[in-house]
N, C-alpha and C. Protein backbone atom coordinates (compact mmCIF):
# COMPACT_ATOMS: atom_id res chain seq x y z
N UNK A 1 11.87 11.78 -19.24
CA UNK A 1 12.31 10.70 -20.08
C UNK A 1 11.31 10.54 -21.22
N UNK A 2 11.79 10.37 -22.79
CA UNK A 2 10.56 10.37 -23.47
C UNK A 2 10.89 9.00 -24.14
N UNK A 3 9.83 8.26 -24.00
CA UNK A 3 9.36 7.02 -24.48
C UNK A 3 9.18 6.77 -25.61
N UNK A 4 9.86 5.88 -26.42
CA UNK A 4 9.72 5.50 -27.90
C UNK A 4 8.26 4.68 -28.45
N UNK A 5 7.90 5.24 -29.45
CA UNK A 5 5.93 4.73 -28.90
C UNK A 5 6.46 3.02 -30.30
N UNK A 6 5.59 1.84 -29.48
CA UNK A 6 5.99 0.46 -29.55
C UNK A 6 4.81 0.75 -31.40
N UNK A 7 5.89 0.14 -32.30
CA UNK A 7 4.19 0.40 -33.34
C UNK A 7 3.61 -0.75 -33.38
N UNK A 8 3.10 -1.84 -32.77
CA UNK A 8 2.60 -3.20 -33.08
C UNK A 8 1.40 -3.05 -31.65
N UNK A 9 1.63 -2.39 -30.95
CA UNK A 9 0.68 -2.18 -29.80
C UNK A 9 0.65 -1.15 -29.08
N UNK A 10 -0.78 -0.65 -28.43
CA UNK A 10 -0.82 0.52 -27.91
C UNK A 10 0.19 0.62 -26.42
N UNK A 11 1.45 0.23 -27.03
CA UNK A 11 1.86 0.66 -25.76
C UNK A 11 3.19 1.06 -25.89
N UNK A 12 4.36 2.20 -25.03
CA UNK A 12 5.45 2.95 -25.09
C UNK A 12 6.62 1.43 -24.47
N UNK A 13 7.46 1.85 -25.06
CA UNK A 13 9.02 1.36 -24.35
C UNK A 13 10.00 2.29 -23.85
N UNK A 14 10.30 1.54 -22.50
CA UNK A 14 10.89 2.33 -21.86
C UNK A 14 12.66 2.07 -21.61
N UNK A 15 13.19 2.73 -20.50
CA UNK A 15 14.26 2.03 -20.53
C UNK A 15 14.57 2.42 -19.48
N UNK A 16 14.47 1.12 -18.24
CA UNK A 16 14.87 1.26 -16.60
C UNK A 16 16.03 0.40 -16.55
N UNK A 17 16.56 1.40 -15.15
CA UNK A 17 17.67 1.32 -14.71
C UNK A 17 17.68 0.38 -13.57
N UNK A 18 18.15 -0.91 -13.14
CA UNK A 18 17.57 -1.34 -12.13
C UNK A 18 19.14 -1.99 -11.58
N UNK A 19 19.07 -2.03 -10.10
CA UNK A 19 20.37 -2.67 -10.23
C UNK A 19 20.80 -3.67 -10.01
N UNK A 20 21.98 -4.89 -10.39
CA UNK A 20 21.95 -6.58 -10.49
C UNK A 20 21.57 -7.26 -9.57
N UNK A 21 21.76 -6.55 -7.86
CA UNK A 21 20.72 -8.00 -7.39
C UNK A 21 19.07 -7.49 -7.45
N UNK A 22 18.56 -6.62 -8.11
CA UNK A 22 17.45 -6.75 -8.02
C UNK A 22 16.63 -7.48 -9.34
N UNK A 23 17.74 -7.22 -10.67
CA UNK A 23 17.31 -8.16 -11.09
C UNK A 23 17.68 -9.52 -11.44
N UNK A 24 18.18 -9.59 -10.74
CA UNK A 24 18.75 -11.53 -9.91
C UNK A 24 17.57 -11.86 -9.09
N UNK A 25 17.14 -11.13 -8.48
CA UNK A 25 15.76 -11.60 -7.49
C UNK A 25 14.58 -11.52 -8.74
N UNK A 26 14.18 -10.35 -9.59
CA UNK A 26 13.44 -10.62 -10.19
C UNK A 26 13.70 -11.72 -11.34
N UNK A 27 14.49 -12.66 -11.32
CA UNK A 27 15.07 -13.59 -12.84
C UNK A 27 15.16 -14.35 -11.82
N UNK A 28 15.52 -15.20 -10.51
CA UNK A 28 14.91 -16.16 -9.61
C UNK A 28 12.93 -15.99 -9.71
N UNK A 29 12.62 -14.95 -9.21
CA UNK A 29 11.15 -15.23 -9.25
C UNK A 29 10.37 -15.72 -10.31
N UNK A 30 10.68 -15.24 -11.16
CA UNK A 30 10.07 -15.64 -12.84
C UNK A 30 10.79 -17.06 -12.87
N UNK A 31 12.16 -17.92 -12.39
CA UNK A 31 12.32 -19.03 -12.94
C UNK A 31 11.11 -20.04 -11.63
N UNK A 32 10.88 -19.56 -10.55
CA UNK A 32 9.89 -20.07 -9.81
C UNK A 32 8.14 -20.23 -10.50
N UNK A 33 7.94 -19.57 -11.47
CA UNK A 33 6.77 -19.63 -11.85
C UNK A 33 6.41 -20.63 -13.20
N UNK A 34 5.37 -21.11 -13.03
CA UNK A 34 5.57 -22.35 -14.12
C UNK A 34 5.49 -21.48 -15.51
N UNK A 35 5.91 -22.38 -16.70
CA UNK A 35 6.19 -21.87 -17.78
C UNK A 35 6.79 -20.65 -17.57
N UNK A 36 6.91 -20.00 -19.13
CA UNK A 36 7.85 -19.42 -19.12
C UNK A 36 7.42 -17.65 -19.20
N UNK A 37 7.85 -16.98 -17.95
CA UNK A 37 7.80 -15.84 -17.63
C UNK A 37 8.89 -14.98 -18.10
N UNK A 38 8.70 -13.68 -18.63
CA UNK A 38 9.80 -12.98 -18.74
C UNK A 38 10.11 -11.73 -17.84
N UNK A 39 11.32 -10.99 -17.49
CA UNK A 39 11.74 -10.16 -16.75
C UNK A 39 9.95 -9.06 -17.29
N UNK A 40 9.94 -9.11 -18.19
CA UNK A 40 8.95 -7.62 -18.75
C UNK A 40 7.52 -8.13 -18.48
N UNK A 41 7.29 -9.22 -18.09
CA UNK A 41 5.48 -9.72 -18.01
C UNK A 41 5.94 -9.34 -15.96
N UNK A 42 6.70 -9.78 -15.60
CA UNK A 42 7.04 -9.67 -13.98
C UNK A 42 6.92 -8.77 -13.68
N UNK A 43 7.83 -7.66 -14.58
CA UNK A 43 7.54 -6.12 -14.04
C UNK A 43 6.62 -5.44 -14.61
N UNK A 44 5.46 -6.12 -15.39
CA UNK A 44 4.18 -5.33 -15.68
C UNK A 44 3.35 -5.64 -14.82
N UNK A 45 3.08 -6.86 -14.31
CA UNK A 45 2.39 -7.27 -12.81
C UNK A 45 2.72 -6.96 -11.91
N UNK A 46 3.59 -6.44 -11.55
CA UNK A 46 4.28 -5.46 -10.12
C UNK A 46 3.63 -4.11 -10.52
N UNK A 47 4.08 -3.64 -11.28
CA UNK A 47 3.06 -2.12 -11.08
C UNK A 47 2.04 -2.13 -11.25
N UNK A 48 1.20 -3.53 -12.06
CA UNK A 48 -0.16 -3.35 -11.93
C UNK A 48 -0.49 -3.57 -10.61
N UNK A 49 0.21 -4.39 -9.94
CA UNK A 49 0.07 -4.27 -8.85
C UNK A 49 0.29 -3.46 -7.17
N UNK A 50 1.05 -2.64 -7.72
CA UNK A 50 1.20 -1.29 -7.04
C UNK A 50 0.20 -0.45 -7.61
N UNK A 51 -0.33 -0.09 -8.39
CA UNK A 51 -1.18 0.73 -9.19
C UNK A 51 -2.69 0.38 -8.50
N UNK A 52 -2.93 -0.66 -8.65
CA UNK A 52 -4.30 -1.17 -7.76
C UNK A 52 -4.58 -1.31 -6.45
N UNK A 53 -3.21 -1.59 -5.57
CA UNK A 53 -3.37 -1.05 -4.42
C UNK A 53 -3.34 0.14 -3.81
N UNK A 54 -2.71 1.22 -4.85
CA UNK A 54 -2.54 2.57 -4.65
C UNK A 54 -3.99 3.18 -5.58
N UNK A 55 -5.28 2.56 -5.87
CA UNK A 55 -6.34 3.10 -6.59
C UNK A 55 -7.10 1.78 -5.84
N UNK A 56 -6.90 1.74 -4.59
CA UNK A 56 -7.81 0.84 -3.38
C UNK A 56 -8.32 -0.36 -3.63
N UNK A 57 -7.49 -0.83 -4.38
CA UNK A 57 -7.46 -2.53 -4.72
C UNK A 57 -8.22 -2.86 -5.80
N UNK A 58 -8.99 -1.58 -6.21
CA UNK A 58 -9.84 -1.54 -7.84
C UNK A 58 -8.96 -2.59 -8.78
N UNK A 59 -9.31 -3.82 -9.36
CA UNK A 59 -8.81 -4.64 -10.75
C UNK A 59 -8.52 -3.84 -11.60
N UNK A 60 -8.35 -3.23 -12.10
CA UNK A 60 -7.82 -2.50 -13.73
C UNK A 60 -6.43 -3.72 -14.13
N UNK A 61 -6.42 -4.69 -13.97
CA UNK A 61 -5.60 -5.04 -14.97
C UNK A 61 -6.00 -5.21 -16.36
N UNK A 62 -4.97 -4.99 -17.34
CA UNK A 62 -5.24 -5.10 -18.97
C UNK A 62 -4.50 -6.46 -19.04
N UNK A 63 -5.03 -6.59 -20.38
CA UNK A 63 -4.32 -7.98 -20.95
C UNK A 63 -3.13 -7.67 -21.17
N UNK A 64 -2.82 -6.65 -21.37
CA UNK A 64 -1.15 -6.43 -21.72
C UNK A 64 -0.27 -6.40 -20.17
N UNK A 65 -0.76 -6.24 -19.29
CA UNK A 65 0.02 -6.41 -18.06
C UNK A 65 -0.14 -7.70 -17.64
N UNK A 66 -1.23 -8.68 -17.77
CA UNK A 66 -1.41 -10.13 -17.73
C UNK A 66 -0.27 -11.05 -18.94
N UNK A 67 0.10 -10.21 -19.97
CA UNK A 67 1.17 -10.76 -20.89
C UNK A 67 0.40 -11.40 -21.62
N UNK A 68 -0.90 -11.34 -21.93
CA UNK A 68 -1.73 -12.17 -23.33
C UNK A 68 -1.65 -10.62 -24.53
């Protein structure tokens, strides 16, 4: 899959396939969190968070997966 590179930040856009109740569960979870979360800050903290438990709980989060 080749990724369209974002020009305002070092980072690619992608384009996942996911299917409606999963993101019905992920668009319930984000309306559970105070202020306002979007589907794309939710699923950048999920793989940062798969990513750090799969690299032994090491922090590497960036500000761009925190959504600042």
């Amino acid at each position: 899959m080749k990724a369209a590179k974002d020009s305002c930040a070092q980072t690619e856009r992608i384009t996942v396939r996911l299917p409606d109740d999963m993101l019905a569960a992920i668009d319930a979870e984000c309306s559970r969190r105070v202020g306002n979360v979007s589907r794309n800050t939710w699923i950048l903290e999920a793989v940062q968070e798969k990513l750090s438990r799969a690299n032994g709980g090491a922090d590497k989060q960036s500000d761009a997966a925190r959504g600042n």
